[in-house]
PDB file of N, CA and C in Angstrom:
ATOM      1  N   UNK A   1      -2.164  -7.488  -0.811  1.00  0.00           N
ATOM      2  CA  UNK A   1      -2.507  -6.674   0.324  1.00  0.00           C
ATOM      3  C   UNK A   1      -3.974  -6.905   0.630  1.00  0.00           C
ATOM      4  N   UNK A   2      -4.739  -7.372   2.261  1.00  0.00           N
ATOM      5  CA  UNK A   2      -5.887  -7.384   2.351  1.00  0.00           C
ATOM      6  C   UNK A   2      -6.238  -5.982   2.697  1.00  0.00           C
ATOM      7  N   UNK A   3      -7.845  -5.859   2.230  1.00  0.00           N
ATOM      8  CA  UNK A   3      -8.904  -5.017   2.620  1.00  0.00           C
ATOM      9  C   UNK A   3      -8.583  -4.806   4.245  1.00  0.00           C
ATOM     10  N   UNK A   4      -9.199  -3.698   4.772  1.00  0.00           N
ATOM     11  CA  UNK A   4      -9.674  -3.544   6.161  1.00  0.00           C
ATOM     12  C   UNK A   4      -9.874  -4.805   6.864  1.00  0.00           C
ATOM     13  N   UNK A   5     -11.407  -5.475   5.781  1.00  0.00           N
ATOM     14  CA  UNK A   5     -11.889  -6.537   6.398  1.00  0.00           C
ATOM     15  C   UNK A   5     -11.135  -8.080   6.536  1.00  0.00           C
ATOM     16  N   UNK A   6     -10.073  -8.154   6.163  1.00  0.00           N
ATOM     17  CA  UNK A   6      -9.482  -9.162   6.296  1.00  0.00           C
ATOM     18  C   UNK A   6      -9.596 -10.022   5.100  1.00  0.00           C
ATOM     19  N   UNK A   7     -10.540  -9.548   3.625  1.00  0.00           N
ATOM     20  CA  UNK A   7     -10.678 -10.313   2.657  1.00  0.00           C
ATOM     21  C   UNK A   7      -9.655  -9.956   1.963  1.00  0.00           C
ATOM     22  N   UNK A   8      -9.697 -11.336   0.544  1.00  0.00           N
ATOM     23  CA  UNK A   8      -8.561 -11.137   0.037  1.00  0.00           C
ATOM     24  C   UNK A   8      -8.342 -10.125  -1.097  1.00  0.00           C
ATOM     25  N   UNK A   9      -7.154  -9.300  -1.323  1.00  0.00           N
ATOM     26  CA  UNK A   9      -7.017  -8.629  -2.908  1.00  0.00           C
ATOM     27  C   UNK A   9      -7.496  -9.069  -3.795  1.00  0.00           C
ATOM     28  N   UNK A  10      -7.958  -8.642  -4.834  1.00  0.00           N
ATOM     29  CA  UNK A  10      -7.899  -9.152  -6.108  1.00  0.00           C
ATOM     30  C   UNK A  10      -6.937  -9.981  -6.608  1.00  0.00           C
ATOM     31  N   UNK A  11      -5.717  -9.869  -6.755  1.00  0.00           N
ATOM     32  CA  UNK A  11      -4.538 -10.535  -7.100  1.00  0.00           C
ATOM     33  C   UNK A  11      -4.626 -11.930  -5.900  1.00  0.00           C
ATOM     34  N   UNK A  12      -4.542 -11.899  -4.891  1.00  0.00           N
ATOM     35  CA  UNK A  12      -4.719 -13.159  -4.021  1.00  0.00           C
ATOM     36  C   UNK A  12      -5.831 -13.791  -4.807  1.00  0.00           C
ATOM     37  N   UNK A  13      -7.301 -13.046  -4.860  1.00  0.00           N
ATOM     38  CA  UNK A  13      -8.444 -13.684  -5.286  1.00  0.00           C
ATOM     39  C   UNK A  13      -8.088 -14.933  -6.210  1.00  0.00           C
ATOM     40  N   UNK A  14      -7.426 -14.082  -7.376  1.00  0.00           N
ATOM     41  CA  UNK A  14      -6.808 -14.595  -8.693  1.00  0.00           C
ATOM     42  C   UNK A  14      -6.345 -15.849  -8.614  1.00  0.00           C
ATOM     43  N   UNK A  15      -5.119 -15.742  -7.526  1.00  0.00           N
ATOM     44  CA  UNK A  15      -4.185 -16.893  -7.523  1.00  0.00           C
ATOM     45  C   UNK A  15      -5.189 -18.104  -6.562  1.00  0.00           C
ATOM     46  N   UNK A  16      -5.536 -17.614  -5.934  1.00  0.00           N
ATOM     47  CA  UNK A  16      -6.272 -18.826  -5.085  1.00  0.00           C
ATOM     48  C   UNK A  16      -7.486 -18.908  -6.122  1.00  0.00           C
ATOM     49  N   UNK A  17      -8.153 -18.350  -7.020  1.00  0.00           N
ATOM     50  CA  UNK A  17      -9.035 -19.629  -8.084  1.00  0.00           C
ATOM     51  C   UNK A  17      -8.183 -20.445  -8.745  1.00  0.00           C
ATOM     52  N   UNK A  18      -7.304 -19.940  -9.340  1.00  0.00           N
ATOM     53  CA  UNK A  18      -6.194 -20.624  -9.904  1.00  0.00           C
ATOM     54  C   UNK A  18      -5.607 -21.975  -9.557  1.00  0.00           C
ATOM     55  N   UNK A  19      -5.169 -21.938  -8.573  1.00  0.00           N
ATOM     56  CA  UNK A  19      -4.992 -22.996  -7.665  1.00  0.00           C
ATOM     57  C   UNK A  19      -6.125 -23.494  -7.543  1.00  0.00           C
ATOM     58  N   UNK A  20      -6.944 -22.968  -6.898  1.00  0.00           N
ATOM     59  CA  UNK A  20      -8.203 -24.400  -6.652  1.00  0.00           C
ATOM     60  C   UNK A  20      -8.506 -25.180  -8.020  1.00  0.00           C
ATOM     61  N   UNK A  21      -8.697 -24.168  -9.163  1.00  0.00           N
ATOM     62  CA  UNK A  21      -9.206 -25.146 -10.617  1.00  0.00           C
ATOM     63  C   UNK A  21      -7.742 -26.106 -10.756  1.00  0.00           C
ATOM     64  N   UNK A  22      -6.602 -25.650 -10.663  1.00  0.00           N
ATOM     65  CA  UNK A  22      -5.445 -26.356 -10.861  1.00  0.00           C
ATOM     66  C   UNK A  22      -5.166 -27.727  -9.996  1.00  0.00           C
ATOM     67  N   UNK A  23      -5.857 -27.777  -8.514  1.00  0.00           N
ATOM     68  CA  UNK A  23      -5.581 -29.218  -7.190  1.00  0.00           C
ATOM     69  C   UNK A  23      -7.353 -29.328  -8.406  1.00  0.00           C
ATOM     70  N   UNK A  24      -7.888 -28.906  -8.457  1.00  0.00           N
ATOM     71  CA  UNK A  24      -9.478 -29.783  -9.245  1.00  0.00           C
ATOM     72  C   UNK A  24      -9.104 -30.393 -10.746  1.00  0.00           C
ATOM     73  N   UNK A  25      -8.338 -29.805 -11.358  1.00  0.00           N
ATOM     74  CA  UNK A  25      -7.869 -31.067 -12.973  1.00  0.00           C
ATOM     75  C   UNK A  25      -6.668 -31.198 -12.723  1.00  0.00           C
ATOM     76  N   UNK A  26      -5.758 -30.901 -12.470  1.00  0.00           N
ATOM     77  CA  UNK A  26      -4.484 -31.324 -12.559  1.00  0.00           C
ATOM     78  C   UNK A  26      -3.938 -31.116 -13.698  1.00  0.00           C
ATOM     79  N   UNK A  27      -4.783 -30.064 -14.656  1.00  0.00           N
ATOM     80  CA  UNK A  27      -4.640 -30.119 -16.144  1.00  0.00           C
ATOM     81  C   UNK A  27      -3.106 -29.578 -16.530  1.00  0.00           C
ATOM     82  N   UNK A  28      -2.192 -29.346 -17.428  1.00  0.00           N
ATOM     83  CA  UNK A  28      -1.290 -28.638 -18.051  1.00  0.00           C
ATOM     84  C   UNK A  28      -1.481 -26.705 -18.018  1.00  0.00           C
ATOM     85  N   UNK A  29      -2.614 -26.719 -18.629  1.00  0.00           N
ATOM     86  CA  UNK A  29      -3.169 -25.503 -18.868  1.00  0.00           C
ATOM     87  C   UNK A  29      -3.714 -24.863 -17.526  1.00  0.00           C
ATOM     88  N   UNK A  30      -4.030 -25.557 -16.369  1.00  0.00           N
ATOM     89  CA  UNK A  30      -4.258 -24.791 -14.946  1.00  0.00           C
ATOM     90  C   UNK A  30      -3.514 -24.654 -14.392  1.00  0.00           C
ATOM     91  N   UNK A  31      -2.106 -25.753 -14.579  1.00  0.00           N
ATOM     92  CA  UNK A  31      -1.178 -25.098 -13.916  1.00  0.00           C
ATOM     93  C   UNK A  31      -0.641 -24.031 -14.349  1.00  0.00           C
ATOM     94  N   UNK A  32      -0.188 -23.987 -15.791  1.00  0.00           N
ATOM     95  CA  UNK A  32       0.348 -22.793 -16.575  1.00  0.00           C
ATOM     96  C   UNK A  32      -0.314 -21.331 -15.614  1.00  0.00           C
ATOM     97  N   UNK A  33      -1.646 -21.557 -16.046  1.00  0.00           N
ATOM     98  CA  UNK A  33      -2.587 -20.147 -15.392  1.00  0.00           C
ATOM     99  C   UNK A  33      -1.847 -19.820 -13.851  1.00  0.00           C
ATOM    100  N   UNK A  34      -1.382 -21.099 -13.150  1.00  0.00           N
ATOM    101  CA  UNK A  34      -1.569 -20.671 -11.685  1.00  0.00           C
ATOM    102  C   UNK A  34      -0.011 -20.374 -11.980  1.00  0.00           C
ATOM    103  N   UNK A  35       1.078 -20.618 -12.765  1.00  0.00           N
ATOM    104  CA  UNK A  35       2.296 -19.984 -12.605  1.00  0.00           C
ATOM    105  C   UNK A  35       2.088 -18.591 -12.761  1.00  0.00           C
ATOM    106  N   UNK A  36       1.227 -18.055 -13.860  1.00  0.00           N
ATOM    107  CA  UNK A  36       1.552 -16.923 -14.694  1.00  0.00           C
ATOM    108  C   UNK A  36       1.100 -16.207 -13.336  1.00  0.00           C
ATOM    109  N   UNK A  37      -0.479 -16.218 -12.980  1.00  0.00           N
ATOM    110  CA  UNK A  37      -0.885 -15.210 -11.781  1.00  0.00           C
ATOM    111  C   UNK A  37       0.048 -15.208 -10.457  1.00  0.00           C
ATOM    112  N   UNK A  38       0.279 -15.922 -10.377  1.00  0.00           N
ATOM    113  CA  UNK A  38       1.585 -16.345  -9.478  1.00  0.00           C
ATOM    114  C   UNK A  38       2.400 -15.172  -9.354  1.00  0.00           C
ATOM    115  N   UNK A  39       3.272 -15.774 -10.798  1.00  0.00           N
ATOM    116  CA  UNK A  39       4.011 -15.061 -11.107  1.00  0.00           C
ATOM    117  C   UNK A  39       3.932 -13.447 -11.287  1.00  0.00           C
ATOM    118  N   UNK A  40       2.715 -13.300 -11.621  1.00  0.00           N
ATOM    119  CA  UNK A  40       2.380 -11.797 -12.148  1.00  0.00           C
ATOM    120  C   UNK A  40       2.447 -11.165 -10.333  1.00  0.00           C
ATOM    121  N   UNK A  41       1.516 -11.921  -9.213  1.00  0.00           N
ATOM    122  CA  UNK A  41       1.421 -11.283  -8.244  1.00  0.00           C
ATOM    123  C   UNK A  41       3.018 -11.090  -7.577  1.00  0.00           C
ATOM    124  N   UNK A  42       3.854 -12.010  -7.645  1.00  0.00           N
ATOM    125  CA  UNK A  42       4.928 -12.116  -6.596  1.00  0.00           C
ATOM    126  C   UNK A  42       6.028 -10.725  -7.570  1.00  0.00           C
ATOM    127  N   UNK A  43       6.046 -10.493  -8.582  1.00  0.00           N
ATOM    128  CA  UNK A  43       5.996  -9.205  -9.199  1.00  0.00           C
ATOM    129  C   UNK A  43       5.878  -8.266  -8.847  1.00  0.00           C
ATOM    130  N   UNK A  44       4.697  -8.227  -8.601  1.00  0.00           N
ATOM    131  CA  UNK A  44       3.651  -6.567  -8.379  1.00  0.00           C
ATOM    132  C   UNK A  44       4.441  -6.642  -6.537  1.00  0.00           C
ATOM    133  N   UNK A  45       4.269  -7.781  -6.078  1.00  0.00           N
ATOM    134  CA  UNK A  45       4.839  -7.303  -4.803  1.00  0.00           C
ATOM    135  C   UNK A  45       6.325  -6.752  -4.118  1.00  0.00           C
ATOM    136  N   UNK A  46       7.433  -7.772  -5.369  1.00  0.00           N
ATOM    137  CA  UNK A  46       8.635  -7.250  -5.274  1.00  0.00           C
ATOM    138  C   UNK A  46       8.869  -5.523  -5.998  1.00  0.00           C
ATOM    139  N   UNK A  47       8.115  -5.085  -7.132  1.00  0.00           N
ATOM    140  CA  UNK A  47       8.075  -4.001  -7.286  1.00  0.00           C
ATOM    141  C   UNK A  47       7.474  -2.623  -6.363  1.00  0.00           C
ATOM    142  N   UNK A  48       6.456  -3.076  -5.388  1.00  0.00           N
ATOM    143  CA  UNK A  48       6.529  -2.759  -4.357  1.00  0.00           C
ATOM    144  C   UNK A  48       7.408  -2.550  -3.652  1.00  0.00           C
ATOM    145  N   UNK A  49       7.557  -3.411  -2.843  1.00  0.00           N
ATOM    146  CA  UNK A  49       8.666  -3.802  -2.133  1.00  0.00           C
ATOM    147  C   UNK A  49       9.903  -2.847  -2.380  1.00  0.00           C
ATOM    148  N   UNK A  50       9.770  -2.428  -3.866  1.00  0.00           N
ATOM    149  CA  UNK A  50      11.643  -2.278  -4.618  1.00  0.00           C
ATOM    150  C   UNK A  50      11.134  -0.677  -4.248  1.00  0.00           C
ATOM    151  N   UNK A  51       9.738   0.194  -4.693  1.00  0.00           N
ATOM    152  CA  UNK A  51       9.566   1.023  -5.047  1.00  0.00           C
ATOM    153  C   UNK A  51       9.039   2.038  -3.533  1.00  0.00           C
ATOM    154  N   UNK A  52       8.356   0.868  -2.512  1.00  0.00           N
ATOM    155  CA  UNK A  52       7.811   1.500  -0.932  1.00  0.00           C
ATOM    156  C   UNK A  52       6.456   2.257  -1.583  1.00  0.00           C
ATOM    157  N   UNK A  53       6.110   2.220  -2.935  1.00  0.00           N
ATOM    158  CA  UNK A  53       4.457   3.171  -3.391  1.00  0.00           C
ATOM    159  C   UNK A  53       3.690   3.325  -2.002  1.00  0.00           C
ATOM    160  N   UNK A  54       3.584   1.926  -1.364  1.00  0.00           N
ATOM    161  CA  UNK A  54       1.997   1.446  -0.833  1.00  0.00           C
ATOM    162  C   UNK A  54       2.727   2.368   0.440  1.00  0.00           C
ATOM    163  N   UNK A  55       3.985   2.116   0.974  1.00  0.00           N
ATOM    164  CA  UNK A  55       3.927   2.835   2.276  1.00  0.00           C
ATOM    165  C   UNK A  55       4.042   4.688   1.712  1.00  0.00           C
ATOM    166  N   UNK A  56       4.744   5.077   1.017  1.00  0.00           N
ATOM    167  CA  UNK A  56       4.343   6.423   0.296  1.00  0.00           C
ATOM    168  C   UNK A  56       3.076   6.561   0.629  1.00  0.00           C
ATOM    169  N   UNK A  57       2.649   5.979  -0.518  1.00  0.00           N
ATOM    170  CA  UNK A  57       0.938   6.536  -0.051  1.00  0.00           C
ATOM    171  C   UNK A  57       0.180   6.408   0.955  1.00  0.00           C
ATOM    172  N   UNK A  58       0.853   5.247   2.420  1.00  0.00           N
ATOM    173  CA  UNK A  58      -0.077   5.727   3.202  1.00  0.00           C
ATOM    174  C   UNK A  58       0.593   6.394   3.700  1.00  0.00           C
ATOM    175  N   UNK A  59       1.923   7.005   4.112  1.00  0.00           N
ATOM    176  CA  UNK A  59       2.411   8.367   4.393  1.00  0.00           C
ATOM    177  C   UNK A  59       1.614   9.926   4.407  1.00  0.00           C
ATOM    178  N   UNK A  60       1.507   9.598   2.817  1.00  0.00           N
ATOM    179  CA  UNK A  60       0.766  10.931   2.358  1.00  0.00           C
ATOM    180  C   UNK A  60      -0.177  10.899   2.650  1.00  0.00           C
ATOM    181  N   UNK A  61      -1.174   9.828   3.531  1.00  0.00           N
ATOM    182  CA  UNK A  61      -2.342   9.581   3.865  1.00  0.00           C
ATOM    183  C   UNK A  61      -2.839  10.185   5.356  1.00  0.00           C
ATOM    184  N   UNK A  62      -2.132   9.565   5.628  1.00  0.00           N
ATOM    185  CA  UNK A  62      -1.678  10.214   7.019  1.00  0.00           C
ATOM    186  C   UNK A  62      -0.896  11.615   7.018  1.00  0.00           C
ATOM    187  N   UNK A  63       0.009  12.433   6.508  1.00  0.00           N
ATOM    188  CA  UNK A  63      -0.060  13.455   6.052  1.00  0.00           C
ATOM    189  C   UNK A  63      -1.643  14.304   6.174  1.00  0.00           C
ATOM    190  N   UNK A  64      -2.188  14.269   5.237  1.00  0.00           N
ATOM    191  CA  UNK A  64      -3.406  14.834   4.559  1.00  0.00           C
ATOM    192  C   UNK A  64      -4.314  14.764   6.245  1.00  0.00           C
ATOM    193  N   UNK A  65      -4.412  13.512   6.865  1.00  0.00           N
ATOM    194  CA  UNK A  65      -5.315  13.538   7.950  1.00  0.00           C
ATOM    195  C   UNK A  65      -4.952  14.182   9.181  1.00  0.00           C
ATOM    196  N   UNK A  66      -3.891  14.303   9.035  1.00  0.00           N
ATOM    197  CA  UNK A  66      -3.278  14.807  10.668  1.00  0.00           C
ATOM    198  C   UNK A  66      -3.384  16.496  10.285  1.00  0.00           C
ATOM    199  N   UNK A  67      -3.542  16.687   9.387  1.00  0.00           N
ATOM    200  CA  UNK A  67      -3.725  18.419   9.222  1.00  0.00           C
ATOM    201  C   UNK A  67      -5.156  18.313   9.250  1.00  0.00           C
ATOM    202  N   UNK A  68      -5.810  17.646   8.228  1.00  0.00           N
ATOM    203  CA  UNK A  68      -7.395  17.471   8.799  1.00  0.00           C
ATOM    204  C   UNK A  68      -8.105  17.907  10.363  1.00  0.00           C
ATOM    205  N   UNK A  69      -7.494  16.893  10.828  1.00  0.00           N
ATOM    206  CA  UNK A  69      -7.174  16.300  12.437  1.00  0.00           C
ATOM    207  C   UNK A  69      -7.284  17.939  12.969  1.00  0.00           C
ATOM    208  N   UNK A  70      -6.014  18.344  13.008  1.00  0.00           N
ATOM    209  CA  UNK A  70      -6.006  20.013  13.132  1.00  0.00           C
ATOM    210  C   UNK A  70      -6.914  20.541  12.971  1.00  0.00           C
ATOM    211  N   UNK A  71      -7.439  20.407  11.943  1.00  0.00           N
ATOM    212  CA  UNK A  71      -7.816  22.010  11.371  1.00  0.00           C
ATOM    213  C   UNK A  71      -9.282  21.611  11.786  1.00  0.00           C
ATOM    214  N   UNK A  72      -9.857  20.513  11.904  1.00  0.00           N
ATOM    215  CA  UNK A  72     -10.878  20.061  12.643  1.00  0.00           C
ATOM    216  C   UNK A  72     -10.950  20.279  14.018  1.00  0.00           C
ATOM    217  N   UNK A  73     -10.224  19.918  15.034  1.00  0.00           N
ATOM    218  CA  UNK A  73     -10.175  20.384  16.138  1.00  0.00           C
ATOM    219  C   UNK A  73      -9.906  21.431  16.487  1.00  0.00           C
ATOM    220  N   UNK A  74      -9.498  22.834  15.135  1.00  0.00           N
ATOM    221  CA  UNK A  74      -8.776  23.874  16.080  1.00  0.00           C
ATOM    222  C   UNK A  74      -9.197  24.690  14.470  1.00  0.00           C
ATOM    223  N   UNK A  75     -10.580  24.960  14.990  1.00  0.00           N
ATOM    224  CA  UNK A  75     -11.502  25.958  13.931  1.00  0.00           C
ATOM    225  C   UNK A  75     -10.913  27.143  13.407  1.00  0.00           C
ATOM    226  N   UNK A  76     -10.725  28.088  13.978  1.00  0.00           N
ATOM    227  CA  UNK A  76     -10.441  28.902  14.377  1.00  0.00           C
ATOM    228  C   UNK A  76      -8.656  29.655  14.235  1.00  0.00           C
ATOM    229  N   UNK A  77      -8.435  28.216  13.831  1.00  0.00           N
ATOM    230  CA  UNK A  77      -6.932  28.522  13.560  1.00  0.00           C
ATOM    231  C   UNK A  77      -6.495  29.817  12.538  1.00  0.00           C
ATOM    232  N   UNK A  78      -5.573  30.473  12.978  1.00  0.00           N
ATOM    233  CA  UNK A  78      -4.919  31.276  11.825  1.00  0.00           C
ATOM    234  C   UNK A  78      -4.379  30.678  11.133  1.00  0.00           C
ATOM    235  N   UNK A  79      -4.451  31.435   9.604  1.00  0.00           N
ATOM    236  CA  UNK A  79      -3.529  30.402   8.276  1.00  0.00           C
ATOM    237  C   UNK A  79      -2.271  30.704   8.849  1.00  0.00           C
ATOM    238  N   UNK A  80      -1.422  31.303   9.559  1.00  0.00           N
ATOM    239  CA  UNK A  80       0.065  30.752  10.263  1.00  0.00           C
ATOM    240  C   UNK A  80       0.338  29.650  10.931  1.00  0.00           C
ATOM    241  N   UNK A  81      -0.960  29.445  11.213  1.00  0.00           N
ATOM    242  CA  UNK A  81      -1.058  28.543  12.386  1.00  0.00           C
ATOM    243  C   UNK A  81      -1.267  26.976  11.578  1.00  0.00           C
ATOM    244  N   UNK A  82      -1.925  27.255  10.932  1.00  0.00           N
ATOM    245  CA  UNK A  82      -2.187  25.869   9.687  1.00  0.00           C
ATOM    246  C   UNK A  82      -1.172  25.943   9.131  1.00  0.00           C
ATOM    247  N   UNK A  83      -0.309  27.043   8.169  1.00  0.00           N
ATOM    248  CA  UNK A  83       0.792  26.785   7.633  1.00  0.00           C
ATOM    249  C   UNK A  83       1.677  26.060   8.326  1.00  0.00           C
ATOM    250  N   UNK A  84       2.055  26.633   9.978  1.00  0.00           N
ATOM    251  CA  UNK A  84       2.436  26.010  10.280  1.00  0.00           C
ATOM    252  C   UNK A  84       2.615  24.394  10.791  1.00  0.00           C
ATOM    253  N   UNK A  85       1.433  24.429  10.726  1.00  0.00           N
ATOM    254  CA  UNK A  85       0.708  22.386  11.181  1.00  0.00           C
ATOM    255  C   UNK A  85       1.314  21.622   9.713  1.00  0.00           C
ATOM    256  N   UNK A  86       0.752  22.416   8.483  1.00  0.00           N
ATOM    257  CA  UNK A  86       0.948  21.992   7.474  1.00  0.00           C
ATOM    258  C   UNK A  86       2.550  21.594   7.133  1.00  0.00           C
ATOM    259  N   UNK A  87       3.237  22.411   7.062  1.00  0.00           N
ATOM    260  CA  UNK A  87       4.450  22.274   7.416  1.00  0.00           C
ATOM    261  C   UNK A  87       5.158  21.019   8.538  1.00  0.00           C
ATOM    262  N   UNK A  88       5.016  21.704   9.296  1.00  0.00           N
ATOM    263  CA  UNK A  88       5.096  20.191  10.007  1.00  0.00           C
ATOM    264  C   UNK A  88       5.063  18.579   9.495  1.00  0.00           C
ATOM    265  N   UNK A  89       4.100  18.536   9.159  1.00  0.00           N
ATOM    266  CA  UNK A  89       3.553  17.047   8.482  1.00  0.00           C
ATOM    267  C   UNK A  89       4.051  16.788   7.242  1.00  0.00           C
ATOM    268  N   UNK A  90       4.422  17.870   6.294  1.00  0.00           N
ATOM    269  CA  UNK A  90       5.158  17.266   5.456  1.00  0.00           C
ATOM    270  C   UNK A  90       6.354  17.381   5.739  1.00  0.00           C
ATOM    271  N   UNK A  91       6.955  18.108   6.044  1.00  0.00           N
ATOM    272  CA  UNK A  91       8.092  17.277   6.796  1.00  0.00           C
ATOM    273  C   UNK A  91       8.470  15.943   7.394  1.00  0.00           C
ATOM    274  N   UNK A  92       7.297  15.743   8.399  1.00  0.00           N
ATOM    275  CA  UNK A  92       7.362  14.325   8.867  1.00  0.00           C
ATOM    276  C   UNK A  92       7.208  13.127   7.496  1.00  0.00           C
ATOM    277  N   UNK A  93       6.645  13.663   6.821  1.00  0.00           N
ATOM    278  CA  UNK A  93       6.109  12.720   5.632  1.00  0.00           C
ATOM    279  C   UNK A  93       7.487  12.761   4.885  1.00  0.00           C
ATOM    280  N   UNK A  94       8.239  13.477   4.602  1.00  0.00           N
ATOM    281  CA  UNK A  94       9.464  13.652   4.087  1.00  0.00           C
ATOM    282  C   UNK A  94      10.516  12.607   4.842  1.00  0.00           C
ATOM    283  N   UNK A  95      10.465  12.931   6.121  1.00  0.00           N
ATOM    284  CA  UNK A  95      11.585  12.255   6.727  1.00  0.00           C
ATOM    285  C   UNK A  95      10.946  10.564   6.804  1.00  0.00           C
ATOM    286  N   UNK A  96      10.016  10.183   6.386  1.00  0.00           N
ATOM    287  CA  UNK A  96       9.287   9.056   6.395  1.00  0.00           C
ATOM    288  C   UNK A  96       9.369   7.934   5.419  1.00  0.00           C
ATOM    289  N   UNK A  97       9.508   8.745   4.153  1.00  0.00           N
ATOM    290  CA  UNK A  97      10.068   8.936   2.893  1.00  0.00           C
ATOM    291  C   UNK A  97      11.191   8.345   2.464  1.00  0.00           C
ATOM    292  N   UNK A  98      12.054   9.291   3.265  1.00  0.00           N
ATOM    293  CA  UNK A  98      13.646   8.963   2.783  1.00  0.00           C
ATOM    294  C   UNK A  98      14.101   7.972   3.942  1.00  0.00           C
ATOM    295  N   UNK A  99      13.334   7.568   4.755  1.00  0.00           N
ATOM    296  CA  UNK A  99      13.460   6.437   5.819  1.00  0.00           C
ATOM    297  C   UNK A  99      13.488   5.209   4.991  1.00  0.00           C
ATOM    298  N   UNK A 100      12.762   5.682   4.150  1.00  0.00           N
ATOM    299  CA  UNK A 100      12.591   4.130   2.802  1.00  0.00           C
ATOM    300  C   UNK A 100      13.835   3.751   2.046  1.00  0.00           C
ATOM    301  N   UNK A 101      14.892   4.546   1.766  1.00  0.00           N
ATOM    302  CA  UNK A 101      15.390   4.625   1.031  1.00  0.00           C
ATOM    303  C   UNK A 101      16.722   3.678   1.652  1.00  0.00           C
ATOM    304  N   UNK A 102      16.452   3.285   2.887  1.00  0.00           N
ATOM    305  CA  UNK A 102      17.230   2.759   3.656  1.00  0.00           C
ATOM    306  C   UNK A 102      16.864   1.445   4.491  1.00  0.00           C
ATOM    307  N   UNK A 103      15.532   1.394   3.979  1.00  0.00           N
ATOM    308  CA  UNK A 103      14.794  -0.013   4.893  1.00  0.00           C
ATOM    309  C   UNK A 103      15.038  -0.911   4.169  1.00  0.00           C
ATOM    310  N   UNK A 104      15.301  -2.411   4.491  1.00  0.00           N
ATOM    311  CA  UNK A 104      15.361  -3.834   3.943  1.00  0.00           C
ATOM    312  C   UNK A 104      13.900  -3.657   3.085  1.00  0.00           C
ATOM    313  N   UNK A 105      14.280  -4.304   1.675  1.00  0.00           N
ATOM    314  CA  UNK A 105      13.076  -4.618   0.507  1.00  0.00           C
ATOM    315  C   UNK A 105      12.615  -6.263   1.678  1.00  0.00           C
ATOM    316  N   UNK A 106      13.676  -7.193   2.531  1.00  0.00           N
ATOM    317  CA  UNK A 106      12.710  -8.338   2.641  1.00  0.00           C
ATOM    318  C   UNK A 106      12.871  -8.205   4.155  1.00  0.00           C
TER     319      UNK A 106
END
């Protein structure tokens, strides 16, 4: 997964030194390295993939801000009034959720 800025993960980082020392000796032992990180990343992504964490959490991310959002623009609010916002959003975050449970892993 990239940063904001378009740079790479750590795990990309990984595999692309890997590879570069591996096209620079051609050695046994660089390739080994560039299977394993490889391997380790395409992993971490199908477990993703299997599990939806990364979209969860930005769910709950968005969650958390859109009541922010509220309660920032609308000072003054009664706690019914936030309960109710609050409410709302996790709900949406709920139905967002179990939207996963039904989306293609590819």
């Amino acid at each position: 997964m990239s940063g904001s800025g378009g740079e790479m993960s750590n795990a990309q980082l990984a595999q692309q030194v890997a590879l570069l020392r591996w096209l620079s000796s051609q050695s046994e032992d660089d390739r080994k390295m560039l299977a394993v990180v490889t391997g380790v990343q395409v992993g971490r992504e199908l477990l993703n993939r299997i599990t939806g964490q990364d979209k969860v959490d930005l769910y709950k991310r968005d969650c958390i801000l859109s009541v922010a959002e509220f309660i920032k623009k609308n000072p003054r609010a009664s706690q019914a009034q936030i309960s109710t916002e609050v409410e709302k959003n996790v709900l949406v975050f709920a139905a967002r959720v179990k939207a996963l449970e039904t989306a293609p892993i590819f």
